[in-house]
PDB file of N, CA and C in Angstrom:
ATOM      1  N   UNK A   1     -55.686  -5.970  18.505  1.00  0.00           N
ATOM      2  CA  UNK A   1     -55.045  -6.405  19.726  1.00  0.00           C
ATOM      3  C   UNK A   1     -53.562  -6.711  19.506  1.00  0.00           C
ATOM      4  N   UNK A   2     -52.846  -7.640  18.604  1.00  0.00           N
ATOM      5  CA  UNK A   2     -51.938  -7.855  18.049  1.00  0.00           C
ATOM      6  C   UNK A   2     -51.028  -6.558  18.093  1.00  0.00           C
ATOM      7  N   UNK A   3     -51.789  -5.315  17.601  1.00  0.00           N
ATOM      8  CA  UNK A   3     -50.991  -3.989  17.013  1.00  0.00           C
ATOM      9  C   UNK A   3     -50.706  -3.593  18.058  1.00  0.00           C
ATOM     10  N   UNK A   4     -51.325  -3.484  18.987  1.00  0.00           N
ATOM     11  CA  UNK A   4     -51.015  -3.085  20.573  1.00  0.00           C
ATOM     12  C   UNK A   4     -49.443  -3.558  21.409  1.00  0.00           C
ATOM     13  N   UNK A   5     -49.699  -4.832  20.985  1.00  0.00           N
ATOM     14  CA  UNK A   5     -48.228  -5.461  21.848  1.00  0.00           C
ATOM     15  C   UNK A   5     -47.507  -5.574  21.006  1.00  0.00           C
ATOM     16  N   UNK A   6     -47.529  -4.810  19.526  1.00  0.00           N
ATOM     17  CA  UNK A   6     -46.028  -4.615  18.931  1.00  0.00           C
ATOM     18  C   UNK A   6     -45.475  -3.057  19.249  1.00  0.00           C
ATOM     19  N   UNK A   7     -46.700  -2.315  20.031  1.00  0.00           N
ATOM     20  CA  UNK A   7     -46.511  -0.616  20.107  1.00  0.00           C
ATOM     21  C   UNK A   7     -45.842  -0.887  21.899  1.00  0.00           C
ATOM     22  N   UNK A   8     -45.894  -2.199  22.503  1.00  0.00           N
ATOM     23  CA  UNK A   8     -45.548  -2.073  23.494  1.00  0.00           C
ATOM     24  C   UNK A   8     -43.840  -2.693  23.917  1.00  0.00           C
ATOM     25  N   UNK A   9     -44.049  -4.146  23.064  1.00  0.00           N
ATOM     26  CA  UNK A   9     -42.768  -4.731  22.901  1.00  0.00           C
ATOM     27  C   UNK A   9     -41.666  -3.829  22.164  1.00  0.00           C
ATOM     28  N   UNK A  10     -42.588  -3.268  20.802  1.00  0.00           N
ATOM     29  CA  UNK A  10     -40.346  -2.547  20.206  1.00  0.00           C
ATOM     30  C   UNK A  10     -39.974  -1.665  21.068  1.00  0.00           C
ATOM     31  N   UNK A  11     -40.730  -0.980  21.799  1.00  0.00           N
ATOM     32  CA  UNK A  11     -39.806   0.395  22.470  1.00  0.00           C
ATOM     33  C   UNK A  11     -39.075  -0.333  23.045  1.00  0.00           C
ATOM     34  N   UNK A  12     -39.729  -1.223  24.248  1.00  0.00           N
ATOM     35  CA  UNK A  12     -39.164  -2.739  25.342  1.00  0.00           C
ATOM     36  C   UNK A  12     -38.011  -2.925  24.996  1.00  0.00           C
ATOM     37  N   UNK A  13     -37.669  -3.504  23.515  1.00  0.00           N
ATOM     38  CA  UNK A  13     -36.880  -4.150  22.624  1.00  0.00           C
ATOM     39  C   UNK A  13     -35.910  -3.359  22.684  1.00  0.00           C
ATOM     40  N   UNK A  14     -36.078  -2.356  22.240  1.00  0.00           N
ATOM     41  CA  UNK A  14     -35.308  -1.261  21.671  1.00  0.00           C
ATOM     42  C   UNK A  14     -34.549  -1.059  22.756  1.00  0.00           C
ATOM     43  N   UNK A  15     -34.674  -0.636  24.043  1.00  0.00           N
ATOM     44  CA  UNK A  15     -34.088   0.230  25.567  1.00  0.00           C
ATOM     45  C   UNK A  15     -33.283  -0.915  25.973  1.00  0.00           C
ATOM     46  N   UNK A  16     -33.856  -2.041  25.657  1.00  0.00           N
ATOM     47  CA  UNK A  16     -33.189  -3.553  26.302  1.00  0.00           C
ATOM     48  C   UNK A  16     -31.760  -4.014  25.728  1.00  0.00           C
ATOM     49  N   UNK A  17     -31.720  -3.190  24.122  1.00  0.00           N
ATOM     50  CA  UNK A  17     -30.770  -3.684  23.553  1.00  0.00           C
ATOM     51  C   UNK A  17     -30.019  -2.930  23.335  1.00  0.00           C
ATOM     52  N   UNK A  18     -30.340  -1.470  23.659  1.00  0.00           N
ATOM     53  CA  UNK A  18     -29.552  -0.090  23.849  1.00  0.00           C
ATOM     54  C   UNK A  18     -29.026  -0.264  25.034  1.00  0.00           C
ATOM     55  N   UNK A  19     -29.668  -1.082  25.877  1.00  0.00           N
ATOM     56  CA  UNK A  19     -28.122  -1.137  27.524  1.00  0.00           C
ATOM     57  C   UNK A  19     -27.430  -2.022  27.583  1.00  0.00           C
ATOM     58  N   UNK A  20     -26.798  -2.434  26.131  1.00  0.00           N
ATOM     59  CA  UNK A  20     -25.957  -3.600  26.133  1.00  0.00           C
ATOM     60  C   UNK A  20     -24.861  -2.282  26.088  1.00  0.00           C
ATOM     61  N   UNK A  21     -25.149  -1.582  25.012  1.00  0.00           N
ATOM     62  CA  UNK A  21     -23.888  -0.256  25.316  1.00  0.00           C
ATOM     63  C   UNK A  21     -23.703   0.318  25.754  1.00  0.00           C
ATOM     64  N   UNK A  22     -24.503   0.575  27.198  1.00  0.00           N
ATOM     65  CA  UNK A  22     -23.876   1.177  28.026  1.00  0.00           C
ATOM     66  C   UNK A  22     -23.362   0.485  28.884  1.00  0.00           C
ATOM     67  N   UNK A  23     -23.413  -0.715  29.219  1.00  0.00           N
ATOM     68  CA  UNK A  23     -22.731  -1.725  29.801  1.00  0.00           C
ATOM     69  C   UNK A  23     -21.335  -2.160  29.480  1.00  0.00           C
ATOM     70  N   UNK A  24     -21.240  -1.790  28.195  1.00  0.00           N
ATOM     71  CA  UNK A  24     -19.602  -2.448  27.796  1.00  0.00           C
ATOM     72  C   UNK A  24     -18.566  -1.894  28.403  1.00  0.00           C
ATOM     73  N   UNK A  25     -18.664  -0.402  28.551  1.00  0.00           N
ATOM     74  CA  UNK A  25     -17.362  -0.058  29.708  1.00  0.00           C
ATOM     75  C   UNK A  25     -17.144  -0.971  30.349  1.00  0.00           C
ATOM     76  N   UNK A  26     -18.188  -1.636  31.229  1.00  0.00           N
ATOM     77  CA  UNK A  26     -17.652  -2.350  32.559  1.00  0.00           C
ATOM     78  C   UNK A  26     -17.331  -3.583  32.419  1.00  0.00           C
ATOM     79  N   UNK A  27     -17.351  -4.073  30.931  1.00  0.00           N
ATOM     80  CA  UNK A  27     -17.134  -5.412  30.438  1.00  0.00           C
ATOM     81  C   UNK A  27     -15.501  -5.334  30.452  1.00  0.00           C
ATOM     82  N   UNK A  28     -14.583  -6.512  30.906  1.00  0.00           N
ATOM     83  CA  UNK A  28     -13.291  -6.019  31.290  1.00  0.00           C
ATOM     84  C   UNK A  28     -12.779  -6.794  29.690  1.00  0.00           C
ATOM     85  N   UNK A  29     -11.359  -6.193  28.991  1.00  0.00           N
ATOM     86  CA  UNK A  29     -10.829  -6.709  27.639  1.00  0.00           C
ATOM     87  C   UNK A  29      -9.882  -6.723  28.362  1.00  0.00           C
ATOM     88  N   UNK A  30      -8.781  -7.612  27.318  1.00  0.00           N
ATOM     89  CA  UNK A  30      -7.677  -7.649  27.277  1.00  0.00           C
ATOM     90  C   UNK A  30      -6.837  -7.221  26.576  1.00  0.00           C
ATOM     91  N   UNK A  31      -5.427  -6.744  26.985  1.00  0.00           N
ATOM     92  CA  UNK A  31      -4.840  -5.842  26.025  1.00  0.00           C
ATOM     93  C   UNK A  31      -4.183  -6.724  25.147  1.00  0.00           C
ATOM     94  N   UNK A  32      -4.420  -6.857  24.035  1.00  0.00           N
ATOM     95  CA  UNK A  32      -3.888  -7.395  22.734  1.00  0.00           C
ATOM     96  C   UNK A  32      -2.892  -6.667  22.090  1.00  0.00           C
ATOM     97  N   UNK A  33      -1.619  -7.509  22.135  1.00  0.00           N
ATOM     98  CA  UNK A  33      -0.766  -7.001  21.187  1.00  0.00           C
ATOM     99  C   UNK A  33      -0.272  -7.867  19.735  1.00  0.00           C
ATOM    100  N   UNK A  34       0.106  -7.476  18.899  1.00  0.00           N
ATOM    101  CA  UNK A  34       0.137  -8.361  17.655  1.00  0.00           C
ATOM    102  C   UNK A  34       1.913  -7.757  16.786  1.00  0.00           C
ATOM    103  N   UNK A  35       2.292  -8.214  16.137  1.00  0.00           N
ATOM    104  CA  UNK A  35       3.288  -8.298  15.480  1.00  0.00           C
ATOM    105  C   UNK A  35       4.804  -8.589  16.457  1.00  0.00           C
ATOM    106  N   UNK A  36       5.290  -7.587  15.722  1.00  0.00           N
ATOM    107  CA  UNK A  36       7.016  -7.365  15.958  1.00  0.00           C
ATOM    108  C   UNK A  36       6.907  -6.254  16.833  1.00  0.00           C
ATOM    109  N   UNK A  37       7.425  -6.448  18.460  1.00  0.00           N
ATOM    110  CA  UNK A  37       7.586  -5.363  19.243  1.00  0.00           C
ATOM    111  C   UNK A  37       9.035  -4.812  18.872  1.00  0.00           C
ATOM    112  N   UNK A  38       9.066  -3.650  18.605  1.00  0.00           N
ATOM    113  CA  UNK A  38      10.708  -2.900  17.917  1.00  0.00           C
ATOM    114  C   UNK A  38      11.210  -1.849  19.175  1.00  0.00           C
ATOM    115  N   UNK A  39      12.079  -1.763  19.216  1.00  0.00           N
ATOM    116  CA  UNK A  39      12.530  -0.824  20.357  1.00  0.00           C
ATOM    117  C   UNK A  39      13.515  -0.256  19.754  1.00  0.00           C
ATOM    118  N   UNK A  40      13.483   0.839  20.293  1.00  0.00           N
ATOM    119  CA  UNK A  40      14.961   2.297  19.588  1.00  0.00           C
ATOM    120  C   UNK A  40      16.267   1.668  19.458  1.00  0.00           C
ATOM    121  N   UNK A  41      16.319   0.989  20.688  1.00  0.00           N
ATOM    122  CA  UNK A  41      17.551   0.812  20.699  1.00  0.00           C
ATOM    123  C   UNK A  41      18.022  -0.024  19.717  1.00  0.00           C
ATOM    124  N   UNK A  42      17.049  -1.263  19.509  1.00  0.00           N
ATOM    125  CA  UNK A  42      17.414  -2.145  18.439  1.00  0.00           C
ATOM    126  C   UNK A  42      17.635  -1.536  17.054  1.00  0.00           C
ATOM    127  N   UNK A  43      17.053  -0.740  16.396  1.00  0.00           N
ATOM    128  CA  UNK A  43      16.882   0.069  15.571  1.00  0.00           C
ATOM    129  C   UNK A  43      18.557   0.497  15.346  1.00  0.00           C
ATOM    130  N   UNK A  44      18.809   1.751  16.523  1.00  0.00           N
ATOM    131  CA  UNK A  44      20.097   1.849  17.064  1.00  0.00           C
ATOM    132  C   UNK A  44      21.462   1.403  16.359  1.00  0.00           C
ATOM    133  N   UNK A  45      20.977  -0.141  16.002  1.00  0.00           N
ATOM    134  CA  UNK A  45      22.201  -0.967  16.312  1.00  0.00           C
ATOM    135  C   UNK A  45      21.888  -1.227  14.766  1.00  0.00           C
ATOM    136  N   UNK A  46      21.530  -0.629  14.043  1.00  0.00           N
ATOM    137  CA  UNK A  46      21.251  -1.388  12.162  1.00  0.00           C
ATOM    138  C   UNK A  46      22.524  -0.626  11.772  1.00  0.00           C
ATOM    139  N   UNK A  47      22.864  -0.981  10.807  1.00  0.00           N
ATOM    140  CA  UNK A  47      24.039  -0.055   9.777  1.00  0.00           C
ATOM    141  C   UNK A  47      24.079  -0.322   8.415  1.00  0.00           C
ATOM    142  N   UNK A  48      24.242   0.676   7.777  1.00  0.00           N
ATOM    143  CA  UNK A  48      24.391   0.670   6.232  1.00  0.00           C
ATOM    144  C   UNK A  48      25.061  -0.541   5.587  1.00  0.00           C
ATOM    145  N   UNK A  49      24.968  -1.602   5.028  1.00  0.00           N
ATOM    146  CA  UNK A  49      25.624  -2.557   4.570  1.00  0.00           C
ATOM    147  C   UNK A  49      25.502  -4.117   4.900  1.00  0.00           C
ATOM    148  N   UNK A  50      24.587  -3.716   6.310  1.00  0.00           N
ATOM    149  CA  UNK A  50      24.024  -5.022   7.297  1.00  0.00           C
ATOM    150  C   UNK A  50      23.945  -6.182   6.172  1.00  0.00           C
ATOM    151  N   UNK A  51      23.998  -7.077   6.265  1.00  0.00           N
ATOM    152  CA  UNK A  51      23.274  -8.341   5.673  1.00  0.00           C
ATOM    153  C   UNK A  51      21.933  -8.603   6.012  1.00  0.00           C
ATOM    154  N   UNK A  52      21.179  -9.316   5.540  1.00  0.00           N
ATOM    155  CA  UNK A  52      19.749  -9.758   5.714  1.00  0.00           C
ATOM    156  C   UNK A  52      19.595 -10.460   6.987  1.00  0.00           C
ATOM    157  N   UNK A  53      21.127 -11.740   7.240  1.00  0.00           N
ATOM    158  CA  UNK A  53      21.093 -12.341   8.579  1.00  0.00           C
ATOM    159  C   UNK A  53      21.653 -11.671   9.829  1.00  0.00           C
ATOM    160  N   UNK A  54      22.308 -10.462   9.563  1.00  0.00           N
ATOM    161  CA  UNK A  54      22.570  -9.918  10.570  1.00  0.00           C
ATOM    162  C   UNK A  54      21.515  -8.900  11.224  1.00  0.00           C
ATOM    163  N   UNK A  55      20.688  -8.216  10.144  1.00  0.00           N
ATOM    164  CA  UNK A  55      19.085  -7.426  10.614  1.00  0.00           C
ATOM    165  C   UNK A  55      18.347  -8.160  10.979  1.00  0.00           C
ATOM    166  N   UNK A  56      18.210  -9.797  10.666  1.00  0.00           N
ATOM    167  CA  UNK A  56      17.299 -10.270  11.743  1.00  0.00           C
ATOM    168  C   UNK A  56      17.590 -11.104  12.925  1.00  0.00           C
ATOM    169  N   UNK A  57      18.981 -11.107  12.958  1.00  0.00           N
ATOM    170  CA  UNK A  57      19.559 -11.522  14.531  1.00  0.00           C
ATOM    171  C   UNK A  57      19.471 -10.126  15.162  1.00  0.00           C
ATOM    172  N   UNK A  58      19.590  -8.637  14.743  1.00  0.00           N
ATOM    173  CA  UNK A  58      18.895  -7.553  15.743  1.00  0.00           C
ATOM    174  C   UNK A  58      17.876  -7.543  15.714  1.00  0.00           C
ATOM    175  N   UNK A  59      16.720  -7.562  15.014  1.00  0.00           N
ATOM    176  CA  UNK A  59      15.625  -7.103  14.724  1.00  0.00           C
ATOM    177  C   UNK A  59      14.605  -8.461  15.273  1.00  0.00           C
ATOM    178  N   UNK A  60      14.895  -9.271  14.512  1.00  0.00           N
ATOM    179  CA  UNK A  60      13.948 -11.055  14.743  1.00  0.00           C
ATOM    180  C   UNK A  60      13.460 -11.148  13.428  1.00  0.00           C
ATOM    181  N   UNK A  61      12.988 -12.012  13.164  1.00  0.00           N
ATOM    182  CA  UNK A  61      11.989 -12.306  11.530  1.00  0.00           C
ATOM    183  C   UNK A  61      11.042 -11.167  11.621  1.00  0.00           C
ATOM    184  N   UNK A  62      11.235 -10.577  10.758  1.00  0.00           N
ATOM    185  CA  UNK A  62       9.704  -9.855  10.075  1.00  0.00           C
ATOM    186  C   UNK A  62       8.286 -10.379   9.851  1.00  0.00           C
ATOM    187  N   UNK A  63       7.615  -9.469   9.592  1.00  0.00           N
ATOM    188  CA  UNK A  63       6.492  -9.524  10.269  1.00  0.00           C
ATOM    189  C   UNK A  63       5.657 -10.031   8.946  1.00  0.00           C
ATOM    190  N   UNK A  64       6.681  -9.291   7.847  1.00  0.00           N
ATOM    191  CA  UNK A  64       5.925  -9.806   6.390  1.00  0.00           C
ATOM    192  C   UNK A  64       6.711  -9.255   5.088  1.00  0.00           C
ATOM    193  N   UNK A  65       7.337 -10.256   4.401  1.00  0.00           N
ATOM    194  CA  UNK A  65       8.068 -10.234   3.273  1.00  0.00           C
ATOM    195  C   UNK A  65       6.931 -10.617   2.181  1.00  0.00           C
ATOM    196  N   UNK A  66       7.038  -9.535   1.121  1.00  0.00           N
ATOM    197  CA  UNK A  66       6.192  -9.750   0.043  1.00  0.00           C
ATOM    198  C   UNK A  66       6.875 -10.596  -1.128  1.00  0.00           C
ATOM    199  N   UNK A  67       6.136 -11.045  -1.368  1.00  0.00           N
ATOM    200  CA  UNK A  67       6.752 -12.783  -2.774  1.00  0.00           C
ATOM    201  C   UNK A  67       7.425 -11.775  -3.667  1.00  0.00           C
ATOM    202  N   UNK A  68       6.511 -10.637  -4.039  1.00  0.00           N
ATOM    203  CA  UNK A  68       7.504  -9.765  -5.496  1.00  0.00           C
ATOM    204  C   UNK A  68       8.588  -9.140  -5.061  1.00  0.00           C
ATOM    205  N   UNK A  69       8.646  -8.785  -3.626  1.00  0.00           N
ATOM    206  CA  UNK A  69       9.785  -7.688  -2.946  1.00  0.00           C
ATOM    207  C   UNK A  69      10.662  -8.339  -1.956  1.00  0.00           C
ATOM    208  N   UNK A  70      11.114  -9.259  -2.694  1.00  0.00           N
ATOM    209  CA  UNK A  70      12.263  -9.650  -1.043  1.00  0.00           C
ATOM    210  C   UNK A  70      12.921  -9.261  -0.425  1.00  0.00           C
ATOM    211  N   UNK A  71      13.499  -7.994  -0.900  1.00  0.00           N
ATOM    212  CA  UNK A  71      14.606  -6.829  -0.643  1.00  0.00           C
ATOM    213  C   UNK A  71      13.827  -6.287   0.477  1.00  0.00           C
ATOM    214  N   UNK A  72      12.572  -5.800   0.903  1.00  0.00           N
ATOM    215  CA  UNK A  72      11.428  -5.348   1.560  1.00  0.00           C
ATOM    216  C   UNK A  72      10.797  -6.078   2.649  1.00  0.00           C
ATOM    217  N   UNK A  73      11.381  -5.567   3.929  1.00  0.00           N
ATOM    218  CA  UNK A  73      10.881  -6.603   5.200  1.00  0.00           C
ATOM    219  C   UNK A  73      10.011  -5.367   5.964  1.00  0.00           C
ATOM    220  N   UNK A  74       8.680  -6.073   6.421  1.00  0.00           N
ATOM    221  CA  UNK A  74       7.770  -4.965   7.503  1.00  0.00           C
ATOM    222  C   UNK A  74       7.926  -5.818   8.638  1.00  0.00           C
ATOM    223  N   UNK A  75       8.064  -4.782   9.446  1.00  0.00           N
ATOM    224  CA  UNK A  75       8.070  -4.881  11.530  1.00  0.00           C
ATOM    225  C   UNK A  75       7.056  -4.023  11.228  1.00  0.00           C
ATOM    226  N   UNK A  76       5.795  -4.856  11.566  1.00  0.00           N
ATOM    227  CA  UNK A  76       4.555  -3.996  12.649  1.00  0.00           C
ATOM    228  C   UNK A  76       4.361  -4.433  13.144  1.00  0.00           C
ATOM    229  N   UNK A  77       3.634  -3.668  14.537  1.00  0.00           N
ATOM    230  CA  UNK A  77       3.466  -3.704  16.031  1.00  0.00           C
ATOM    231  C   UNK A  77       2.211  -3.290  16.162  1.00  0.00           C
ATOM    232  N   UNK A  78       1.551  -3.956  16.660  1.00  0.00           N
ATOM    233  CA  UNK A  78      -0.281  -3.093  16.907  1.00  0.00           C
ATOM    234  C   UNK A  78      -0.429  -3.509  18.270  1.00  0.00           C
ATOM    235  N   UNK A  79      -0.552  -2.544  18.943  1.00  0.00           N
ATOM    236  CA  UNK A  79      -1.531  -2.407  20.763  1.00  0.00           C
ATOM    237  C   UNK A  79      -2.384  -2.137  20.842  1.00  0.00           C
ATOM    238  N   UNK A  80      -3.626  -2.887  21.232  1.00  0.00           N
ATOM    239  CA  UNK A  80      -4.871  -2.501  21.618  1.00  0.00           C
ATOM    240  C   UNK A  80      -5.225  -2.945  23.432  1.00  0.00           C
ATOM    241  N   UNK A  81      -5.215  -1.658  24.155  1.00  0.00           N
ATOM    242  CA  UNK A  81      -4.727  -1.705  25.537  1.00  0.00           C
ATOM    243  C   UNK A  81      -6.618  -1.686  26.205  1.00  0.00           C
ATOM    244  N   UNK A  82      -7.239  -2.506  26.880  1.00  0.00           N
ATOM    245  CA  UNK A  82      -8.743  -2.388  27.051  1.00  0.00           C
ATOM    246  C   UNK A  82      -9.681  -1.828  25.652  1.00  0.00           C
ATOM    247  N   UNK A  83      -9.817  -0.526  26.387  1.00  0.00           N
ATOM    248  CA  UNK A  83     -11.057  -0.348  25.368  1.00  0.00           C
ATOM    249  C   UNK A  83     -10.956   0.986  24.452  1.00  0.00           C
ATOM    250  N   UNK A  84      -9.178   0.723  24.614  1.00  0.00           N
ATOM    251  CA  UNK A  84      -8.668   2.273  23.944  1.00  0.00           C
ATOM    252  C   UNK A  84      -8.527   2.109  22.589  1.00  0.00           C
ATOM    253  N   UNK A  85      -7.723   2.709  21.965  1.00  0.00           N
ATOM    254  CA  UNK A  85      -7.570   2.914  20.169  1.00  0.00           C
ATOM    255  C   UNK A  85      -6.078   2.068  20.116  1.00  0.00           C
ATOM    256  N   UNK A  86      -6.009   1.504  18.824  1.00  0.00           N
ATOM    257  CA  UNK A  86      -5.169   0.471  18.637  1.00  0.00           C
ATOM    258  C   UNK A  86      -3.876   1.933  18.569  1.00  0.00           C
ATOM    259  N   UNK A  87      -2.868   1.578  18.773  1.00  0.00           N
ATOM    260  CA  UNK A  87      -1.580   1.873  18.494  1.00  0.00           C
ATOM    261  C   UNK A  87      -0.542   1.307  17.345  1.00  0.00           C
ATOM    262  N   UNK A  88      -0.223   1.641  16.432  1.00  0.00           N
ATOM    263  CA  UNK A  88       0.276   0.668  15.707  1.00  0.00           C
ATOM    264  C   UNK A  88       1.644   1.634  15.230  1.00  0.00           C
ATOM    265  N   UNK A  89       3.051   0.871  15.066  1.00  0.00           N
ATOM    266  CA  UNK A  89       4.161   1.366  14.737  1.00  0.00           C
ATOM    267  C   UNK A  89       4.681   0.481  13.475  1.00  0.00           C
ATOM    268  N   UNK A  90       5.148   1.275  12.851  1.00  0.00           N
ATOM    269  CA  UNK A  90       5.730   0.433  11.699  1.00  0.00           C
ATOM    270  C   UNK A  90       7.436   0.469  11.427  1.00  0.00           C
ATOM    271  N   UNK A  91       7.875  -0.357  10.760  1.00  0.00           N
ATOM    272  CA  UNK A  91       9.772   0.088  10.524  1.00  0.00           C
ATOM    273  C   UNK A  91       9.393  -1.033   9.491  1.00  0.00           C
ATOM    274  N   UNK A  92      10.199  -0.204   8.129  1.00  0.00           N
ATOM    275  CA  UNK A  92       9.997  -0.853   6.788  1.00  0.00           C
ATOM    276  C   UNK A  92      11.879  -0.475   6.559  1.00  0.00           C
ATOM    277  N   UNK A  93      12.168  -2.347   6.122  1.00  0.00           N
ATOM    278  CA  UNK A  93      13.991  -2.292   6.237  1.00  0.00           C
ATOM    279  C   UNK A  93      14.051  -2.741   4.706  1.00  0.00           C
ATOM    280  N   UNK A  94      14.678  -1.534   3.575  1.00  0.00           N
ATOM    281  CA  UNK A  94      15.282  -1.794   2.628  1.00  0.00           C
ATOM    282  C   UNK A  94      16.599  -2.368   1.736  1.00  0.00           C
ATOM    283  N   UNK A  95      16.465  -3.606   1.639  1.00  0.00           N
ATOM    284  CA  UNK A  95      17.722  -3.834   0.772  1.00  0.00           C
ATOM    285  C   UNK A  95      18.166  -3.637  -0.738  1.00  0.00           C
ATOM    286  N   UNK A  96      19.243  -4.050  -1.018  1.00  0.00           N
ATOM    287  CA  UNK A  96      19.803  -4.031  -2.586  1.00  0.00           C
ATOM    288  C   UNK A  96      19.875  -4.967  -2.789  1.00  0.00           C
ATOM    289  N   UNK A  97      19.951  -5.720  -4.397  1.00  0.00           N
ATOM    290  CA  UNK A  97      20.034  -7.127  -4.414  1.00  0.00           C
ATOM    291  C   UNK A  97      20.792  -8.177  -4.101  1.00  0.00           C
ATOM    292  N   UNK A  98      22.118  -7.437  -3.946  1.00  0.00           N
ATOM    293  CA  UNK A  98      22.879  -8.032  -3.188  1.00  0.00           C
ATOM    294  C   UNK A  98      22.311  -8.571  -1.488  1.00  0.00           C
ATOM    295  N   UNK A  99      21.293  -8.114  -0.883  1.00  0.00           N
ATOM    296  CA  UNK A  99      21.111  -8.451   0.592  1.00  0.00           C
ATOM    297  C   UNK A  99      21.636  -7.483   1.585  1.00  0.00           C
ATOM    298  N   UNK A 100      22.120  -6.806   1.351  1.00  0.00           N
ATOM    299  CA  UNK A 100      22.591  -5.576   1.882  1.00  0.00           C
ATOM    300  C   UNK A 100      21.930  -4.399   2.422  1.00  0.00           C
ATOM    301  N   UNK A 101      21.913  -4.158   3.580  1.00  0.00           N
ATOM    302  CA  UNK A 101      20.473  -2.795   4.105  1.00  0.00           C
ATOM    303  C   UNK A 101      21.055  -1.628   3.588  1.00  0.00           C
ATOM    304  N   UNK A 102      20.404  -1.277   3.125  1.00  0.00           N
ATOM    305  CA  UNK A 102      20.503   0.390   2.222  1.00  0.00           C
ATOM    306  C   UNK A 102      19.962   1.700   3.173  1.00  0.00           C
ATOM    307  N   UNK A 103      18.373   1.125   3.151  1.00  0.00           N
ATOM    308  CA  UNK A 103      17.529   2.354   4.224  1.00  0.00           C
ATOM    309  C   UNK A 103      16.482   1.577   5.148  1.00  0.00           C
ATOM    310  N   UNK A 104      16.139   2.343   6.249  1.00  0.00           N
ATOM    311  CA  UNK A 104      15.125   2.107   6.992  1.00  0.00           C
ATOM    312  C   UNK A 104      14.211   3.191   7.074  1.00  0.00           C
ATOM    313  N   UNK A 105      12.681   3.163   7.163  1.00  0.00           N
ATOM    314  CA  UNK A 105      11.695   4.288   7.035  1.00  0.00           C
ATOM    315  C   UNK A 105      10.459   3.885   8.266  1.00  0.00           C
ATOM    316  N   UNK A 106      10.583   4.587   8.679  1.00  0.00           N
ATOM    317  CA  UNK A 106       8.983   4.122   9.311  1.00  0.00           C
ATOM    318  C   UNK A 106       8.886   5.551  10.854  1.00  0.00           C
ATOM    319  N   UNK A 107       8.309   4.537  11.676  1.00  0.00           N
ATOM    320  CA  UNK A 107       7.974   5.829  13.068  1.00  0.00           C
ATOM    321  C   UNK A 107       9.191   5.508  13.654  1.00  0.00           C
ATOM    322  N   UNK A 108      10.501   4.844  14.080  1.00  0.00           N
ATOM    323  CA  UNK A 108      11.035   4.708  14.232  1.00  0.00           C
ATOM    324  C   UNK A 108      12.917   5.196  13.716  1.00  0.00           C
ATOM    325  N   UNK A 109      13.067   6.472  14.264  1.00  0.00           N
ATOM    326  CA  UNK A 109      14.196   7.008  13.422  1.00  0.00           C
ATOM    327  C   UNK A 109      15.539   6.690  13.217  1.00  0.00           C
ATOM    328  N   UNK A 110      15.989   6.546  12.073  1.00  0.00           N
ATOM    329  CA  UNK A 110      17.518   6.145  11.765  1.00  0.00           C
ATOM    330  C   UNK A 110      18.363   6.894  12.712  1.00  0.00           C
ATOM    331  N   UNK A 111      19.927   6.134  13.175  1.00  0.00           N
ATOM    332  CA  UNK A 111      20.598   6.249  13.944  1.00  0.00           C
ATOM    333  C   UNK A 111      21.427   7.430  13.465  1.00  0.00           C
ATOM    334  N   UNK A 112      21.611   8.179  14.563  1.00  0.00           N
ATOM    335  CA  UNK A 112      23.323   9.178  13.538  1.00  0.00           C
ATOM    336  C   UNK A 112      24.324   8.181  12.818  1.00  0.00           C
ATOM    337  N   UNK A 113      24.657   7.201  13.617  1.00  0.00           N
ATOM    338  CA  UNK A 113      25.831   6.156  12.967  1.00  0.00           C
ATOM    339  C   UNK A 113      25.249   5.339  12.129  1.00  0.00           C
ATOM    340  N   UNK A 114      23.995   5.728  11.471  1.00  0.00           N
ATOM    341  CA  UNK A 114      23.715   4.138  10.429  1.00  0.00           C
ATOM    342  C   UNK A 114      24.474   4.730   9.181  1.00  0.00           C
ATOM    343  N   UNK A 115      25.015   5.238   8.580  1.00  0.00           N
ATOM    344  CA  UNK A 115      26.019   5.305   7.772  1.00  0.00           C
ATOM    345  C   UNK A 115      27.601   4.963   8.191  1.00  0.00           C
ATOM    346  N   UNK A 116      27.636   5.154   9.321  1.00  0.00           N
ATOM    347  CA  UNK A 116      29.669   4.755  10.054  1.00  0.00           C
ATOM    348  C   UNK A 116      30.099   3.349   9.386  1.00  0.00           C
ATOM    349  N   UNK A 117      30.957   2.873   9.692  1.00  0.00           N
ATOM    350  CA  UNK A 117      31.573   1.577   9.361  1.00  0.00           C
ATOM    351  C   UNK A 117      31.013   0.516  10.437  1.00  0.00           C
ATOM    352  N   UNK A 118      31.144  -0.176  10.488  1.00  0.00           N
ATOM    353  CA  UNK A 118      30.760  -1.317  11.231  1.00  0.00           C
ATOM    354  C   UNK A 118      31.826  -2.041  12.058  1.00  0.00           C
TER     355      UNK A 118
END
């Protein structure tokens, strides 16, 4: 008797807990964004020789300076908009030991004038 209402309950079980996923579409999220939002233009405005305090009066504090690499600042940006795929952009700003910006690398492209004078 027992064996009976476990051949009746798991399917039960099973269909009951399989329409939690089809339900989640209609479950409403919020779009989460996280880091350093970067824009072209700011980017734009970097130049070869910058100081450390002058890239982050354009830029803002970074997102994450590593203890061994101080020369090495990350801007990331991650969007996750409802129930879509995260978006994430990066801009990695290189100095010399002097404090001085050398290069920038990431999805975000260097200016024609980031070599000009300042």
């Amino acid at each position: 008797m027992q064996f009976k209402k476990w051949i009746i309950a798991l399917p039960l079980a099973v269909g009951l807990l399989g329409g939690c996923s089809l339900l989640e579409p209609l479950v409403y999220r919020i779009d989460i964004a996280q880091g350093n939002y970067v824009e072209q233009e700011a980017v734009d405005k970097l130049r070869f020789g910058m100081t450390k305090k002058q890239v982050q009066f354009v830029m803002g504090s970074p997102m994450l300076v590593e203890s061994g690499y101080p020369n090495t600042w990350y801007y990331i940006y991650n969007f996750t908009k409802g129930h879509n795929d995260s978006i994430q952009k990066d801009l990695v700003v290189h100095f010399d030991d002097n404090g001085n910006l050398i290069n920038i690398v990431g999805d975000f492209p260097m200016s024609d004038s980031f070599f000009e004078e300042m």
